[in-house]
C-alpha atoms as a PDB file:
ATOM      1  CA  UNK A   1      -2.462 -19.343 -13.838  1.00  0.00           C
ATOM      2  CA  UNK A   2       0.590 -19.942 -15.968  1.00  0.00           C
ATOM      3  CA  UNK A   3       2.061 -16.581 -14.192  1.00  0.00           C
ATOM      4  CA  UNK A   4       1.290 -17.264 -10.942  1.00  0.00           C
ATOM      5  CA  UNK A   5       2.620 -21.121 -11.094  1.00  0.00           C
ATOM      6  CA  UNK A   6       5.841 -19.594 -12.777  1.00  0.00           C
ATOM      7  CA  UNK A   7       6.205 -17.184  -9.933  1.00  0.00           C
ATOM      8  CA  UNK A   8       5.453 -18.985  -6.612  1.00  0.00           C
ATOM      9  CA  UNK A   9       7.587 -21.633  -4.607  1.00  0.00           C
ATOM     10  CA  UNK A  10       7.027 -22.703  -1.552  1.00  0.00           C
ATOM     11  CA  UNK A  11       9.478 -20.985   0.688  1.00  0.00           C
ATOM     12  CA  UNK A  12       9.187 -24.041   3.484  1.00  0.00           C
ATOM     13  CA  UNK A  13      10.311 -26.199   1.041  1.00  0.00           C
ATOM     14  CA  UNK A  14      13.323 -23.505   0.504  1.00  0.00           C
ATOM     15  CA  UNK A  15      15.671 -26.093   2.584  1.00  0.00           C
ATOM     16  CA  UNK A  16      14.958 -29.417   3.732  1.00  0.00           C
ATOM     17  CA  UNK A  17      14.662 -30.526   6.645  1.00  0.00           C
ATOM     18  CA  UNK A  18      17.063 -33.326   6.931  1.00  0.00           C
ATOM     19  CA  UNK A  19      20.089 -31.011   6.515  1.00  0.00           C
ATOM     20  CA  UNK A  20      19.132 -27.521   6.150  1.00  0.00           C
ATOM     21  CA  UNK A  21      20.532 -28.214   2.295  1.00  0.00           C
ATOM     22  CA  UNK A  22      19.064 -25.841  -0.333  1.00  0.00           C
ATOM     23  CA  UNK A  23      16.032 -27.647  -2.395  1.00  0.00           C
ATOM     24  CA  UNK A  24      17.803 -26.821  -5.918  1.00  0.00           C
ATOM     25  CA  UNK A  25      14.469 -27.132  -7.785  1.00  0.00           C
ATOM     26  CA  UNK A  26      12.917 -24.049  -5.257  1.00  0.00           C
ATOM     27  CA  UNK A  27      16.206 -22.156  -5.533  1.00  0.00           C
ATOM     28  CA  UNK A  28      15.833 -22.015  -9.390  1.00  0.00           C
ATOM     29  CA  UNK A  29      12.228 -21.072  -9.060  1.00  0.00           C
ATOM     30  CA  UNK A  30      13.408 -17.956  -7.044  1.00  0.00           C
ATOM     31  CA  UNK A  31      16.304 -17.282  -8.976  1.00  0.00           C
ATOM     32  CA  UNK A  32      14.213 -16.518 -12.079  1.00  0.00           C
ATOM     33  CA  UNK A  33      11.458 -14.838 -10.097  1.00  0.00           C
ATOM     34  CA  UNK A  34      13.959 -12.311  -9.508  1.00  0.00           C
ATOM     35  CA  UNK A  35      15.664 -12.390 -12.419  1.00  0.00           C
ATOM     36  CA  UNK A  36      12.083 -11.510 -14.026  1.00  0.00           C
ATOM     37  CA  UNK A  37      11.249  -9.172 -11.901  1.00  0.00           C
ATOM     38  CA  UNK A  38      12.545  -6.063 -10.661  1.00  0.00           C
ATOM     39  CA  UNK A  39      11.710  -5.933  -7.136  1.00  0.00           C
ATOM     40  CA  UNK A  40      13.239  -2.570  -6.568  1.00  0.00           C
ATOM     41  CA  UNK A  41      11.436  -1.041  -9.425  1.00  0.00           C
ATOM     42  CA  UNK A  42       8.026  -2.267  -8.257  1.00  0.00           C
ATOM     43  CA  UNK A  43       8.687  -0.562  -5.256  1.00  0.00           C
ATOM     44  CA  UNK A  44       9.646   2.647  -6.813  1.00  0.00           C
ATOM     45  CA  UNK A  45       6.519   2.887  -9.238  1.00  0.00           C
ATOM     46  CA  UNK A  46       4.344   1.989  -6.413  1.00  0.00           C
ATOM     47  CA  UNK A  47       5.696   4.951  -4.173  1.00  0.00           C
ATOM     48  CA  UNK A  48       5.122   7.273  -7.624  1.00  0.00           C
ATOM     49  CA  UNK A  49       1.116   6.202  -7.506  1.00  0.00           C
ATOM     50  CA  UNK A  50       0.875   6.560  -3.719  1.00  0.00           C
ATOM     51  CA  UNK A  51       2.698  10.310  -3.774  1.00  0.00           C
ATOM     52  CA  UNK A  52       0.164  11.026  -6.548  1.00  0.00           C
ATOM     53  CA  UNK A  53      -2.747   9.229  -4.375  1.00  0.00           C
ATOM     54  CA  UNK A  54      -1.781  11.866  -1.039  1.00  0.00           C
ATOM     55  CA  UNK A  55      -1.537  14.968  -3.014  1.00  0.00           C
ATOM     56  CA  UNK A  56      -4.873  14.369  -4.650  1.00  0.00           C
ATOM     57  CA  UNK A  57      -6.302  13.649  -1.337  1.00  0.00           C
ATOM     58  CA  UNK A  58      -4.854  16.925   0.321  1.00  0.00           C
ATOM     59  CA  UNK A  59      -5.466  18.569  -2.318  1.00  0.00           C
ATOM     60  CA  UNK A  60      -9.305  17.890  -2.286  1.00  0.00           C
ATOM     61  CA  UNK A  61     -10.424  16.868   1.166  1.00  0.00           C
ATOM     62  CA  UNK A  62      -9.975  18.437   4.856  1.00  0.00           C
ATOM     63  CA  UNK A  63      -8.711  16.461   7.616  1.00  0.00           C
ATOM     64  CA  UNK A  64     -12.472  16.835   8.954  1.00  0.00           C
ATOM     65  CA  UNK A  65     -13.816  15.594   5.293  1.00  0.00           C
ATOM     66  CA  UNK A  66     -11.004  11.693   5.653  1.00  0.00           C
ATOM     67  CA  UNK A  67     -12.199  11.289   9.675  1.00  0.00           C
ATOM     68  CA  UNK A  68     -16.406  11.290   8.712  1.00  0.00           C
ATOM     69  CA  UNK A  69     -17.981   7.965   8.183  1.00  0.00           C
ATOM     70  CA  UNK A  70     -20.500   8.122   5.465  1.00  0.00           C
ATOM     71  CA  UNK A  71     -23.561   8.025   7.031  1.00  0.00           C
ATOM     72  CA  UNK A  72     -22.711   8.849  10.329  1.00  0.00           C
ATOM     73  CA  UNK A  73     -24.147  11.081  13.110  1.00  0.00           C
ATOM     74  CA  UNK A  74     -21.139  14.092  12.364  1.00  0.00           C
ATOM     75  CA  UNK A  75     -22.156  14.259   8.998  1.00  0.00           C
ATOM     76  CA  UNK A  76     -25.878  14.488  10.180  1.00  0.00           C
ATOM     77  CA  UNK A  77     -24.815  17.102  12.603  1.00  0.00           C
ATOM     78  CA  UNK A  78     -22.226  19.194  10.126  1.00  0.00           C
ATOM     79  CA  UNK A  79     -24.524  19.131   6.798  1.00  0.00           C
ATOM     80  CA  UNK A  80     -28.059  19.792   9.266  1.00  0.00           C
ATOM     81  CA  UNK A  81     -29.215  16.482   7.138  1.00  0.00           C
ATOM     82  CA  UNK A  82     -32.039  16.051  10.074  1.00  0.00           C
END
């Protein structure tokens, strides 16, 4: 909880309303979000794990194998499960 309250601002409450005058207490809160956390880097490691996620997938299922719903009438009909 401590993590999550140190990491969220409301982003409405960004800039007032009055004079579109940046709330300084919200600006600090995103300031050190992002100085705490490397956006970019996020991104990077999460496009490592989904390159890895793909390849595993082509590697071990057909196209035929990702479109079949468990349980459905194809996979009656393809494994003769009648």
């Amino acid at each position: 909880m401590k993590r999550l309250n140190e990491n969220s601002f409301d982003i409405e409450s960004l800039f007032s309303q009055e004079d579109n005058a940046v709330n300084p207490v919200q600006l600090q809160k995103l300031r050190d979000f992002l100085g705490r956390n490397d956006l970019k880097q996020h991104l990077v490691e999460a496009k490592k794990d989904m390159t890895v996620t793909k390849d595993f997938i082509a590697t071990n299922f057909s196209i035929v194998d990702l479109m079949i719903d468990v349980g459905s009438d194809q996979l009656r009909k393809r494994l003769h499960l009648d």
